[in-house]
Protein backbone atom coordinates (compact mmCIF):
# COMPACT_ATOMS: atom_id res chain seq x y z
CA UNK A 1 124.67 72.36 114.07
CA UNK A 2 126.28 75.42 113.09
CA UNK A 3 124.45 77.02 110.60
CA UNK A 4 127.77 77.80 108.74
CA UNK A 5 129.10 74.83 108.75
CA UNK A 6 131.48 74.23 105.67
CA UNK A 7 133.63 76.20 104.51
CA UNK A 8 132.41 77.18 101.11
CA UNK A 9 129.20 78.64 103.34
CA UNK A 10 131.66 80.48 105.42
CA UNK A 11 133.15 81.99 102.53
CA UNK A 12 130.06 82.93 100.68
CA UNK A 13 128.47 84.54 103.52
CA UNK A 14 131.58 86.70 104.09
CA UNK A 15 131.46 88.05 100.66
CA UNK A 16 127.85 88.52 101.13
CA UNK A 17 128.19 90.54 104.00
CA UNK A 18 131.28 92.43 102.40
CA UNK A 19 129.49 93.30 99.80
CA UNK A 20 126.48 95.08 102.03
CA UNK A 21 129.01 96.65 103.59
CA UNK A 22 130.88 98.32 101.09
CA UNK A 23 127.70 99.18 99.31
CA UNK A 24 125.79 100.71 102.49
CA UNK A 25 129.02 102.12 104.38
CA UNK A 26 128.42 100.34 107.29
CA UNK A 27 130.69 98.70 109.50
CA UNK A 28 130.31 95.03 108.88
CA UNK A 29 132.41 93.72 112.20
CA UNK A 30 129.46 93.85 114.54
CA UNK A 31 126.77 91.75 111.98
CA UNK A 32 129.75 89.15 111.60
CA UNK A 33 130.20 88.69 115.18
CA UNK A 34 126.09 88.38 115.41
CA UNK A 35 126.48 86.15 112.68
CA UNK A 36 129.08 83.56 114.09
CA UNK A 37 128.60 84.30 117.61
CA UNK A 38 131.23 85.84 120.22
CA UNK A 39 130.64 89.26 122.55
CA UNK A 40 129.57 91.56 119.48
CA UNK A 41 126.56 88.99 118.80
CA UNK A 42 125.95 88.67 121.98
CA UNK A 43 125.67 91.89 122.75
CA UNK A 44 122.49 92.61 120.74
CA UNK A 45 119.52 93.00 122.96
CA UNK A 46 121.06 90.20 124.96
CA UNK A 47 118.26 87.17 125.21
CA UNK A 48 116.47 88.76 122.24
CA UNK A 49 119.34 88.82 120.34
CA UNK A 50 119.93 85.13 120.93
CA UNK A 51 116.05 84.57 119.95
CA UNK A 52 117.06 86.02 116.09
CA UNK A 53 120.64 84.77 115.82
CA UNK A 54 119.67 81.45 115.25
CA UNK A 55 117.13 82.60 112.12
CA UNK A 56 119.28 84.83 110.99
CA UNK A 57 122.21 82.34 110.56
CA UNK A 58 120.23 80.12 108.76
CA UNK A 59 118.18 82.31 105.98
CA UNK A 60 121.83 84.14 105.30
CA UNK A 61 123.43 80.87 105.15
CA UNK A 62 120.78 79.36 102.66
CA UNK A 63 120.85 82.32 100.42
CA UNK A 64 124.07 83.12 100.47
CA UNK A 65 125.46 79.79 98.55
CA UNK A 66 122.97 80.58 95.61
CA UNK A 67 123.81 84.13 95.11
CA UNK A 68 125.99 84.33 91.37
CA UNK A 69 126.52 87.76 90.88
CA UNK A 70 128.36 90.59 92.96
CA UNK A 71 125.05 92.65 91.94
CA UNK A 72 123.21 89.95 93.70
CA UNK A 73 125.23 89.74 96.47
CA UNK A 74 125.24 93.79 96.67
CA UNK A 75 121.61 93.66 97.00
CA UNK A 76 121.16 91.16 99.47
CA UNK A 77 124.07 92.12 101.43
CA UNK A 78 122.78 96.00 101.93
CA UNK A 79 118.97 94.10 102.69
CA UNK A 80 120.54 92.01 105.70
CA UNK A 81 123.25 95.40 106.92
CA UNK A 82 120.31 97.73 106.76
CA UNK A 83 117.78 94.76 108.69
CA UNK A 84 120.24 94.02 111.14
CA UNK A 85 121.10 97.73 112.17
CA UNK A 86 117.55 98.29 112.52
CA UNK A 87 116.68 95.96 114.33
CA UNK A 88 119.67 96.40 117.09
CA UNK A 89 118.55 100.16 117.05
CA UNK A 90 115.62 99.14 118.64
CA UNK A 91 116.46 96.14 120.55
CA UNK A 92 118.95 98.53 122.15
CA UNK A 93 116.39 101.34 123.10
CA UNK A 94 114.01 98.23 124.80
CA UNK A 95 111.44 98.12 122.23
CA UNK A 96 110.52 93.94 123.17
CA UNK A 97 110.39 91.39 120.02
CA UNK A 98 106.68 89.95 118.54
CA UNK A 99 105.77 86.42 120.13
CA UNK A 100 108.65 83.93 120.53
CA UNK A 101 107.13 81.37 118.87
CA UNK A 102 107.91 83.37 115.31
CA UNK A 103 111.48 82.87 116.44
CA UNK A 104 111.14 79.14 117.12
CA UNK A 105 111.77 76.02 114.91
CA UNK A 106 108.37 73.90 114.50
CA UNK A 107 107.83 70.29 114.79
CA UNK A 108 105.97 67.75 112.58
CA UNK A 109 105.39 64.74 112.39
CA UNK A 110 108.47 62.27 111.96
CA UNK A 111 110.20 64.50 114.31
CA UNK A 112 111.64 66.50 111.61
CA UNK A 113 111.76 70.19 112.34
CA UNK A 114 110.88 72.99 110.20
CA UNK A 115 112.37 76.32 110.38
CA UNK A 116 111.18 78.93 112.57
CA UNK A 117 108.52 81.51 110.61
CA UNK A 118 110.95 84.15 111.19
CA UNK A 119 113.89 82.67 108.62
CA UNK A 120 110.80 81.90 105.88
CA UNK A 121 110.15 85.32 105.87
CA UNK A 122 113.70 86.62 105.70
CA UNK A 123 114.53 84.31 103.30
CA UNK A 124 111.35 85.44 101.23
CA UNK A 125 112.50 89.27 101.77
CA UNK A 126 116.16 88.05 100.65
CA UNK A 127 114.96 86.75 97.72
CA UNK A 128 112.83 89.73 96.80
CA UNK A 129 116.01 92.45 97.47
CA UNK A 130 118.04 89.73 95.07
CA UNK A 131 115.63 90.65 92.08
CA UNK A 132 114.76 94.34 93.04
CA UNK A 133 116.32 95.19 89.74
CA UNK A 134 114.49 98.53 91.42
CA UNK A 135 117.82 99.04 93.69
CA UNK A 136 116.36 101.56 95.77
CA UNK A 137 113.21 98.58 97.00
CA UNK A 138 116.16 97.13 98.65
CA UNK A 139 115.99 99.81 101.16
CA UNK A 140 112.41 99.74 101.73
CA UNK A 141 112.82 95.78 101.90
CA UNK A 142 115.20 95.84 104.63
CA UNK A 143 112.84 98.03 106.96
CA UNK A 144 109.91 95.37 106.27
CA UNK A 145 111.73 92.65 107.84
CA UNK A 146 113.05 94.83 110.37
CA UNK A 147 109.44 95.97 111.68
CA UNK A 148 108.05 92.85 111.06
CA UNK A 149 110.37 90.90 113.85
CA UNK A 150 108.63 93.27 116.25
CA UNK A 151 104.44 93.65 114.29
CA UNK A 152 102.58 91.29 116.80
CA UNK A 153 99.22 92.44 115.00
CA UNK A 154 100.19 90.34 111.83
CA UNK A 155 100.51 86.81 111.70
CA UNK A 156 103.04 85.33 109.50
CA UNK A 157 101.02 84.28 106.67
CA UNK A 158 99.95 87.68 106.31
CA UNK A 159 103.47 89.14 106.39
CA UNK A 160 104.32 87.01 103.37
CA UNK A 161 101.17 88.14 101.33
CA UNK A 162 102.34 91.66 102.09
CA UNK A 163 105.52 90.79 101.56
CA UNK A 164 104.52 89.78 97.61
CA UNK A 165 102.42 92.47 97.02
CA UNK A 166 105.77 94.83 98.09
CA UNK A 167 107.34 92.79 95.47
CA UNK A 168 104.42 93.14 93.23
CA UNK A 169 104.56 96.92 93.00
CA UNK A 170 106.60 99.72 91.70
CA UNK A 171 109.39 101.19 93.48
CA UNK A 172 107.31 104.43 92.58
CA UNK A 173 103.94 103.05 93.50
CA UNK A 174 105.73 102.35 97.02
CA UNK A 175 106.25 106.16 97.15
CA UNK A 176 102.84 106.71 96.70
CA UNK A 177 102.27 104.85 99.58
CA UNK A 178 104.51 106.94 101.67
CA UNK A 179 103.20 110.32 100.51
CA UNK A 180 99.14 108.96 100.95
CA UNK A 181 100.07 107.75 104.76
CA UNK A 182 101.58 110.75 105.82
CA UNK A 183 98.34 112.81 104.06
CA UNK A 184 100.52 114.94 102.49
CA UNK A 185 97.70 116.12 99.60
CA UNK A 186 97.02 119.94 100.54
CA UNK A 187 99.22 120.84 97.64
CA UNK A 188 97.20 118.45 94.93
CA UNK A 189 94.81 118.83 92.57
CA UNK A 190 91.16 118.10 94.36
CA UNK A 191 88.80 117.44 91.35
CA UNK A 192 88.83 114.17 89.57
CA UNK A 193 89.67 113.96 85.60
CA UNK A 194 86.14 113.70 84.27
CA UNK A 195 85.95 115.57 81.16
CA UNK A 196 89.60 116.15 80.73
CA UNK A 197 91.00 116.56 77.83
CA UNK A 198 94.56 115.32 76.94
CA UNK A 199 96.71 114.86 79.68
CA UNK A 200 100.65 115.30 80.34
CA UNK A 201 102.38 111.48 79.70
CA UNK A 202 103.49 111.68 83.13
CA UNK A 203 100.09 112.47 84.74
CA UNK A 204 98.47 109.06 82.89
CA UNK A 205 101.03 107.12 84.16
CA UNK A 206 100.68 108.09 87.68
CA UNK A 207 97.54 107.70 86.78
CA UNK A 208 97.36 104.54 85.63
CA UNK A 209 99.64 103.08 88.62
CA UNK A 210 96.91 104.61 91.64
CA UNK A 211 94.55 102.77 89.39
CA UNK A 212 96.00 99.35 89.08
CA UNK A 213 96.05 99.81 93.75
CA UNK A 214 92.80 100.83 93.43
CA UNK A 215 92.01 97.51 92.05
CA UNK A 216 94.09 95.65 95.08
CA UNK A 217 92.29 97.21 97.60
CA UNK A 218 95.38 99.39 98.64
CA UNK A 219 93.72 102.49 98.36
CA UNK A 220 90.17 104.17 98.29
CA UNK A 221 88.88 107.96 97.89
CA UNK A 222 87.95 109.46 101.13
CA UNK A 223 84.19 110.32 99.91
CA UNK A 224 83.27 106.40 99.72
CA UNK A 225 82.83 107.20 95.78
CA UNK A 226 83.35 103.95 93.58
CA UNK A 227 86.71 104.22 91.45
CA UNK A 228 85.61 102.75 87.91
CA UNK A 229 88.48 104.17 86.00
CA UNK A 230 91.50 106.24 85.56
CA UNK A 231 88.68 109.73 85.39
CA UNK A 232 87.55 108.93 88.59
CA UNK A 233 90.36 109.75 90.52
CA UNK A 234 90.73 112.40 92.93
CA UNK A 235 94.09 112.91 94.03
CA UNK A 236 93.49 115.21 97.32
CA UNK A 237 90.70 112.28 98.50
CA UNK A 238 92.99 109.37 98.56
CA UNK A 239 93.97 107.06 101.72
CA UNK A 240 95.37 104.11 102.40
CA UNK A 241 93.10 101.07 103.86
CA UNK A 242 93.77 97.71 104.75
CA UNK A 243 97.08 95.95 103.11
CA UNK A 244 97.91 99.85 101.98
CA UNK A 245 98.47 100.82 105.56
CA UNK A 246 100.13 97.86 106.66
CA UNK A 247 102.91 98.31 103.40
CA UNK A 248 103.30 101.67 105.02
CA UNK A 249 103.62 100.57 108.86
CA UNK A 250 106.01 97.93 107.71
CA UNK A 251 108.00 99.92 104.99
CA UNK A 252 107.77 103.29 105.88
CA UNK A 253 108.36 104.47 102.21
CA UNK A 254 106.97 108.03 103.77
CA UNK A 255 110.96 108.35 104.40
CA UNK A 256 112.50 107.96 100.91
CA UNK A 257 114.28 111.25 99.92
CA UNK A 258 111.76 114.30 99.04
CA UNK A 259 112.89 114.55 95.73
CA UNK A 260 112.08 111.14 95.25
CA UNK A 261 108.71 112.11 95.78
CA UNK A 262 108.40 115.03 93.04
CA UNK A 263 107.04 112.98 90.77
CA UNK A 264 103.47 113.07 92.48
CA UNK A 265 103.24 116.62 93.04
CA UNK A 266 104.13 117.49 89.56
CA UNK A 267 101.48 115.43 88.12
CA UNK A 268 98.86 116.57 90.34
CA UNK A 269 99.89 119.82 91.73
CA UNK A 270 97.71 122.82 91.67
């Protein structure tokens, strides 16, 4: 069955995809022809790019229909443009897909089928770039789905938990895990704030946001010293670990703008 099938779906998706288009400045012709088939779909990393089509119809069918707003179509429309052009780029240059089976409808019983773990999760990231009322997660959003469809070290189930906890944080707290992956801390302060006395607004927020990763694991001080508070922070001695490196594998939020990242450095700069 053709995943567009109707043609109030066929409609919505266009508009959809119009609407990434103008908003990114991409050229939408080649994701249409992915989309409903025909040489430009077919061209994308050949067998691999018939292993995604199917997925990909489906989740942008499904959402598509239940966007209301041309905000929320904006949104979703740049998620799936900026997904789908990454994902060609490296189809194209041979880099080979995760396991097939995350491509792959699943049975159960009463021979129904469920959909493949692939279109959950892009549904899930859909959804997420539809309320980033952050506009600039929708970027970061986009490149999580994109490197997902090729992470064979995460299962599913954990790709949707990092998935939420992407949703879960700050656009700016997503910086901060750009700027802590790349190690970029010679120019920060490298004593904690034990002792200090008042502080600049913007430094206790910044603060206040390492604090509240601290507590979900994303991020530890390089010493192995415990983190109790806000004063216990060290800005030069922290790093990423566990779900804090995998948010920066998958969204790669080291590449935001530099100016985006000024916010850090003034805080904590020497």
């Amino acid at each position: 069955m053709n995943a567009f099938e109707g043609t109030g779906q066929n409609s919505a998706v266009v508009q959809l995809v119009a609407a990434g288009s103008g908003a990114t400045g991409v050229a939408a012709g080649a994701l249409l022809g992915f989309l409903v088939g025909g040489p430009e779909g077919a061209a994308l990393g050949g067998g691999s790019g018939a292993l995604l089509q199917e997925g990909i119809k489906g989740a942008v069918g499904h959402i598509a229909v239940r966007l209301s707003t041309d905000m929320e179509r904006e949104r979703v429309g740049t998620c799936l443009i900026l997904a789908h052009r990454l994902i060609a780029e490296r189809l194209n240059a041979g880099t080979p897909l995760r396991e097939p089976g995350f491509f792959s409808r699943r049975e159960r019983r009463a021979q129904r089928q469920l959909r493949s773990e692939a279109e959950e999760l892009l549904e899930g990231t859909f959804l997420a770039a539809r309320d980033a009322y952050e506009e600039r997660k929708v970027e970061l959003l986009a490149r999580f789905y994109a490197n997902a469809a090729f992470a064979t070290n995460l299962d599913p189930s954990h790709l949707n938990h990092i998935l939420n906890l992407a949703k879960l944080l700050t656009y700016r707290q997503l910086v901060i895990v750009g700027i802590l992956g790349s190690q970029e801390l010679s120019r920060v302060r490298s004593l904690d704030f034990r002792g200090s006395e008042s502080l600049p607004a913007a430094t206790v927020g910044v603060l206040f946001e390492l604090y509240q990763m601290v507590g979900l694991d994303l991020i530890v001080s390089a010493d192995s010293s415990y983190i109790m508070g806000v004063a216990d922070i060290n800005p030069s001695l922290l790093r990423l670990q566990g779900n804090g490196v995998h948010l920066f594998q998958l969204l790669r939020p080291d590449e935001v703008p530099t100016d985006e990242q000024r916010f850090f450095f003034e805080a904590f700069g020497v």
